[in-house]
Protein backbone atom coordinates (compact mmCIF):
# COMPACT_ATOMS: atom_id res chain seq x y z
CA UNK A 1 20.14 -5.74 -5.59
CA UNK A 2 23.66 -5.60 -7.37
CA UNK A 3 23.43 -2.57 -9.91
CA UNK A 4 25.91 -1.72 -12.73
CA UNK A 5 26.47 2.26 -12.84
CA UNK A 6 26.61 2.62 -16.28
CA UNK A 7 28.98 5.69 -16.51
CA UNK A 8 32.65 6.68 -16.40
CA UNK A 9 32.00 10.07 -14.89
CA UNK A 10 33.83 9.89 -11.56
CA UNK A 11 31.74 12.31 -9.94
CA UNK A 12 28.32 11.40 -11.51
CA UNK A 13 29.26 7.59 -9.87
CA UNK A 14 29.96 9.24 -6.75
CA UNK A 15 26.35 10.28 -6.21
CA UNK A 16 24.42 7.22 -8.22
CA UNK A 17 26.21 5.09 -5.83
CA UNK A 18 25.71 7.39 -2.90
CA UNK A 19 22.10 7.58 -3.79
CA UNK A 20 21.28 3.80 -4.34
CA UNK A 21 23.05 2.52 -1.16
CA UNK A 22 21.13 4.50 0.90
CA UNK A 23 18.43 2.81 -1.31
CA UNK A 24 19.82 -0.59 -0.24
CA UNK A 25 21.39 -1.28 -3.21
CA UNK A 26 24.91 -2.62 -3.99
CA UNK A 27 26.73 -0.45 -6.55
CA UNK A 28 29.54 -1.62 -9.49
CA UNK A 29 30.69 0.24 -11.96
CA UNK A 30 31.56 -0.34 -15.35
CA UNK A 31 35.36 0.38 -14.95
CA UNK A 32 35.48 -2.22 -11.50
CA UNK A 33 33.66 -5.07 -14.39
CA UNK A 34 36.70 -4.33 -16.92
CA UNK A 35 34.39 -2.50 -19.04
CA UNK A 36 35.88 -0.05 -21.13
CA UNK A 37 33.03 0.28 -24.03
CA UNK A 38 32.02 4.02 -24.40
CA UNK A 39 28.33 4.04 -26.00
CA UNK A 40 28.14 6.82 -28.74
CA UNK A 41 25.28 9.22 -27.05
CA UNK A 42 23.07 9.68 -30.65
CA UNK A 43 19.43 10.59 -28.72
CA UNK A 44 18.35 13.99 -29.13
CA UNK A 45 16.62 13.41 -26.00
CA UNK A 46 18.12 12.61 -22.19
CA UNK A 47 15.74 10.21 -22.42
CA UNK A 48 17.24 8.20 -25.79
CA UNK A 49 20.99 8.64 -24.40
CA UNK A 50 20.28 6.94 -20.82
CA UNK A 51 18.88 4.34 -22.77
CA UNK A 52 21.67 3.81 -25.03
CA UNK A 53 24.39 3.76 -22.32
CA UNK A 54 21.91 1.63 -20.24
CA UNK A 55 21.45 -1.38 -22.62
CA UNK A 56 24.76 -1.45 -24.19
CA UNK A 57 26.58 -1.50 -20.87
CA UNK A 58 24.21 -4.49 -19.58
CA UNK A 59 24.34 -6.22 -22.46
CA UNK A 60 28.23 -6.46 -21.66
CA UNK A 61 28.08 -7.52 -18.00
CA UNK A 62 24.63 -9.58 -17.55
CA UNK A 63 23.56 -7.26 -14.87
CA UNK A 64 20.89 -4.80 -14.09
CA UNK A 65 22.30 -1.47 -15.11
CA UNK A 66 21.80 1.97 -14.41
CA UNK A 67 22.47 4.93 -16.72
CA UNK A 68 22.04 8.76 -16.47
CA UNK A 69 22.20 10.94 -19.32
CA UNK A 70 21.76 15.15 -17.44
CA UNK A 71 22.27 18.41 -18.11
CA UNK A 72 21.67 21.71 -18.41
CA UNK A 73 18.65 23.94 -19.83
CA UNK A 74 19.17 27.50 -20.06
CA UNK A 75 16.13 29.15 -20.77
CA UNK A 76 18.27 32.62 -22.12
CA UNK A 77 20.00 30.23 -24.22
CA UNK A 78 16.90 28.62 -25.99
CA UNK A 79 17.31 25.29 -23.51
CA UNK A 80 20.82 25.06 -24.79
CA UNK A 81 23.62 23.17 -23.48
CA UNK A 82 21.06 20.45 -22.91
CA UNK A 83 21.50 17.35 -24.48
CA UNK A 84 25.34 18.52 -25.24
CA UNK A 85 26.07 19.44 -22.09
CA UNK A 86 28.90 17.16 -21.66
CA UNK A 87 30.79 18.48 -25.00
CA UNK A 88 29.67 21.94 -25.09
CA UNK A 89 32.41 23.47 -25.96
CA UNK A 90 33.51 21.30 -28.44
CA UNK A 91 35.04 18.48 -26.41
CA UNK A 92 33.23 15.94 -24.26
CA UNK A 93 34.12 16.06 -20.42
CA UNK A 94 36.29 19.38 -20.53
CA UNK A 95 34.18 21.39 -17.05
CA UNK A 96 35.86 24.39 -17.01
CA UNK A 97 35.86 24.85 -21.07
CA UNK A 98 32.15 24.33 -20.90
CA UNK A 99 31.68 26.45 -17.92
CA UNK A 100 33.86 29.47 -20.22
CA UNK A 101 31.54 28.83 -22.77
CA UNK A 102 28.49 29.28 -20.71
CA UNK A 103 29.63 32.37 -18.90
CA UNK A 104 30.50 34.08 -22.09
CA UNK A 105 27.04 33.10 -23.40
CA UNK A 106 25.79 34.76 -20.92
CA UNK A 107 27.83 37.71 -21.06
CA UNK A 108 25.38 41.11 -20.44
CA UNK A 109 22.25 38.87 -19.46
CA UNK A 110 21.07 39.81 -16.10
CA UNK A 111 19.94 38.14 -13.40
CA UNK A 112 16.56 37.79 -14.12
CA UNK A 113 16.80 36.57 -17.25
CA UNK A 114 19.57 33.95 -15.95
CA UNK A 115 17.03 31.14 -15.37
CA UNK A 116 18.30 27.63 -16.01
CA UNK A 117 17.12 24.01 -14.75
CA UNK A 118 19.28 20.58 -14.71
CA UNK A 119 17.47 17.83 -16.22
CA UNK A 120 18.31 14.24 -15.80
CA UNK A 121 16.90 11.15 -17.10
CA UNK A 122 18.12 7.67 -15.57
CA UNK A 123 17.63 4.24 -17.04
CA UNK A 124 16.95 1.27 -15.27
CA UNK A 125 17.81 -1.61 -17.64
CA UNK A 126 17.33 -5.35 -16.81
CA UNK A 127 18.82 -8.36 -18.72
CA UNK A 128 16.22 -9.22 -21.26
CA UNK A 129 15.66 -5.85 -22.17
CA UNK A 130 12.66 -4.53 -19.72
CA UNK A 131 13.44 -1.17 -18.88
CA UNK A 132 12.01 1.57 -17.16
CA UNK A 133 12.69 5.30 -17.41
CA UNK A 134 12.43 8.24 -15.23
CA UNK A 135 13.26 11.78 -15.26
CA UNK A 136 14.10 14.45 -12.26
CA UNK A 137 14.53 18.13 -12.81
CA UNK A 138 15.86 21.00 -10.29
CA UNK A 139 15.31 24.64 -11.22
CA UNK A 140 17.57 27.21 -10.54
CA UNK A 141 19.93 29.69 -12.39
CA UNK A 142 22.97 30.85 -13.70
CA UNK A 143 25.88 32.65 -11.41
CA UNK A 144 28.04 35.37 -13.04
CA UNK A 145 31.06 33.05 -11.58
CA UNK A 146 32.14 30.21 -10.34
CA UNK A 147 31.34 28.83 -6.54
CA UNK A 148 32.56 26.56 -4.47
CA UNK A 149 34.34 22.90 -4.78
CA UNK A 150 32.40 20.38 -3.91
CA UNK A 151 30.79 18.99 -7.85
CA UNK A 152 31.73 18.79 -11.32
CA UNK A 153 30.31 20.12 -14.60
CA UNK A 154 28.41 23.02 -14.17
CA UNK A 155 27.72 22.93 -10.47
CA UNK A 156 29.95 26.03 -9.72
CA UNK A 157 27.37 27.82 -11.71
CA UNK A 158 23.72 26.56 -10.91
CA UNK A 159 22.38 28.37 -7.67
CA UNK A 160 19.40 25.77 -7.81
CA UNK A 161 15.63 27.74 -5.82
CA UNK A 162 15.92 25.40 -2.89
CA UNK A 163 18.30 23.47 -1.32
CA UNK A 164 17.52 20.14 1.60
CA UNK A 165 17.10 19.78 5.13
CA UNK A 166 18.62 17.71 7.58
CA UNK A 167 16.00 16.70 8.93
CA UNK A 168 13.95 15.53 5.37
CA UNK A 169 12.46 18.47 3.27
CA UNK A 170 13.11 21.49 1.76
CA UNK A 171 13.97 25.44 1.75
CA UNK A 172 14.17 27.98 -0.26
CA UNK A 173 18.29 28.85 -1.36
CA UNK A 174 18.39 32.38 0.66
CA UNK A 175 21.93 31.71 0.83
CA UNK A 176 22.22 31.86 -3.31
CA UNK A 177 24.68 29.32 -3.04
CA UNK A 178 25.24 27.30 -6.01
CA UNK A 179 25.73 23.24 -6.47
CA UNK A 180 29.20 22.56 -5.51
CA UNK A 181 28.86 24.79 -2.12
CA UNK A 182 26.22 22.47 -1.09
CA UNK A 183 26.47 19.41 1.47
CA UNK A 184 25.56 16.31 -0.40
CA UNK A 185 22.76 15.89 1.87
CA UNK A 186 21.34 18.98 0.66
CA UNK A 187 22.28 18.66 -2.41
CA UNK A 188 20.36 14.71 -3.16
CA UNK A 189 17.27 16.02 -1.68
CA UNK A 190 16.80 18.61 -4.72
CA UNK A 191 18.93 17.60 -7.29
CA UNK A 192 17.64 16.61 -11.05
CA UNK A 193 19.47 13.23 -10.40
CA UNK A 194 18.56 13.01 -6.95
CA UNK A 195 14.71 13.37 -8.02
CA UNK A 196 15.00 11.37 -10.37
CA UNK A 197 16.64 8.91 -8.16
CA UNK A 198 13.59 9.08 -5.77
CA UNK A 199 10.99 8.43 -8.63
CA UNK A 200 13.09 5.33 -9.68
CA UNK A 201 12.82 3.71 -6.38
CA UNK A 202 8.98 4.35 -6.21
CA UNK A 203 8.36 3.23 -9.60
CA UNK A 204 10.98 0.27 -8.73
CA UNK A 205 9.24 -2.34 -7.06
CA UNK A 206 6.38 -2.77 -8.96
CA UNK A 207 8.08 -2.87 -12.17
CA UNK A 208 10.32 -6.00 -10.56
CA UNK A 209 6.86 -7.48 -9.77
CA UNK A 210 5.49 -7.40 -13.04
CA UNK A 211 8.27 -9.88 -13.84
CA UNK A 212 9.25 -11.29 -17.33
CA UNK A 213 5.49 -11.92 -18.30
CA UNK A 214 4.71 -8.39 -18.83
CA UNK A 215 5.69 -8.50 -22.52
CA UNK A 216 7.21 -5.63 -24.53
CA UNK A 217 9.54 -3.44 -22.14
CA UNK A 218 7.82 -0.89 -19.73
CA UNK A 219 9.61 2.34 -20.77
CA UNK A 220 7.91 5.61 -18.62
CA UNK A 221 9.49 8.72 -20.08
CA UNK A 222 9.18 12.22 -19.01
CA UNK A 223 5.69 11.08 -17.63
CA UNK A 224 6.76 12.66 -14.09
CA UNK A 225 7.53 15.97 -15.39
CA UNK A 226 4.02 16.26 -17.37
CA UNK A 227 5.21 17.25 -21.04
CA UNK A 228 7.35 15.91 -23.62
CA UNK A 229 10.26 17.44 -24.66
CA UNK A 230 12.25 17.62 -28.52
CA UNK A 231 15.53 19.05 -28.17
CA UNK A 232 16.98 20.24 -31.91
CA UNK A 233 20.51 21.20 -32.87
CA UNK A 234 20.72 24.50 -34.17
CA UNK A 235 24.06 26.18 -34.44
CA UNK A 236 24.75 26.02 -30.29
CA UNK A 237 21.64 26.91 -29.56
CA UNK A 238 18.62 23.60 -28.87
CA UNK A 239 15.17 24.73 -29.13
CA UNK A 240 12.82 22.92 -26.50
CA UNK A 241 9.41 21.98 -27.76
CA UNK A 242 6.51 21.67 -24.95
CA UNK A 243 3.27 19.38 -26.11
């Protein structure tokens, strides 16, 4: 299937389309389809924004689209970035900004208490407007400085529990070694996309087969992770509430 990647994130295309061709799918992105239209993310939920960015961009090209809207919940920080992730410090897309403003939020909180998950929420939008929903989370926590090269955002700070295996699988992170220090390999197997990612294409097929007769969209948020989740604005801080 030919699948818009409904983002302008270099390095969040890098691993949608690095995930869905291994799924057998072909991958454009916005920018290759001249699309230059930068959806205002208003949800207060990761849920709402991949939803946004999902229909606006396929209402612009005509095809099936793909958005992610992730980040970061630190539980020492009252879930916060979370939903602001991406303009935590004031300014949407700066990395190293945000990751200054996490560290020094963080400043005197020991390791323990450094517990943190990336949560990500991907859209699968079809002309039409059926659209289905999923979510992927990776726990992990908080360095006390940067490591390693190989991500963006705040993977130079998230030492996530477990990382892949080559062979399929998972281990426990003895290492401690955080995001970017990670192989992609290892990396998709755990990651909150990557999870997420892997839910999609289970869920996938049958929502195709329920076709264009299955009336109002099929949305299925946050069913995967087994709770709801309200993220509020207060100050810098988001509060997380679990029904």
């Amino acid at each position: 299937m030919k699948i818009c990647a409904a983002t302008g994130n270099a390095g969040k295309l890098r691993e949608l389309r690095r995930i869905l061709e291994a799924q057998g799918h072909e991958v454009v992105s916005q920018k290759e389809l001249g699309i230059t239209i930068e959806p205002e993310e208003t949800g207060t939920t990761f849920a709402e924004n991949a939803l946004i960015k999902a229909e606006t961009i396929c209402k612009a090209c005509g095809l099936p689209t793909i958005a992610d809207d992730s980040g970061l919940c630190v539980d020492a920080l009252g879930g916060a970035p979370g939903v602001y992730s991406a303009r935590y410090c004031g300014r949407h897309g700066d990395d190293e900004a945000n990751n200054d403003k996490l560290l020094a939020a963080l400043s005197g909180v020991e390791e323990g208490r450094r517990t943190a998950k990336f949560v990500s929420a991907v859209c699968f939008y079809l002309p039409g407007g059926r659209q289905l929903t999923v979510l992927g989370e990776c726990p992990g926590r908080v360095g006390f400085e940067r490591a390693g090269s190989n991500g963006f955002g705040y993977d130079p700070l998230f030492i996530p529990d477990e990382v892949g295996l080559a062979g399929g699988g998972k281990a426990p992170n003895a290492g401690g070694r955080s995001y970017a220090q990670l192989e992609d390999w290892e990396k998709d197997a755990i990651s909150h996309r990557g999870v997420a990612m892997a839910e999609l294409d289970r869920e996938l097929p049958a929502f195709l087969a329920a076709g264009e007769g299955a009336g109002a969209p099929i949305t299925a948020i946050e069913g995967s992770l087994g709770f709801e989740q309200d993220y509020k604005r207060d100050g810098d801080r988001l509060t997380r509430t679990l029904r």
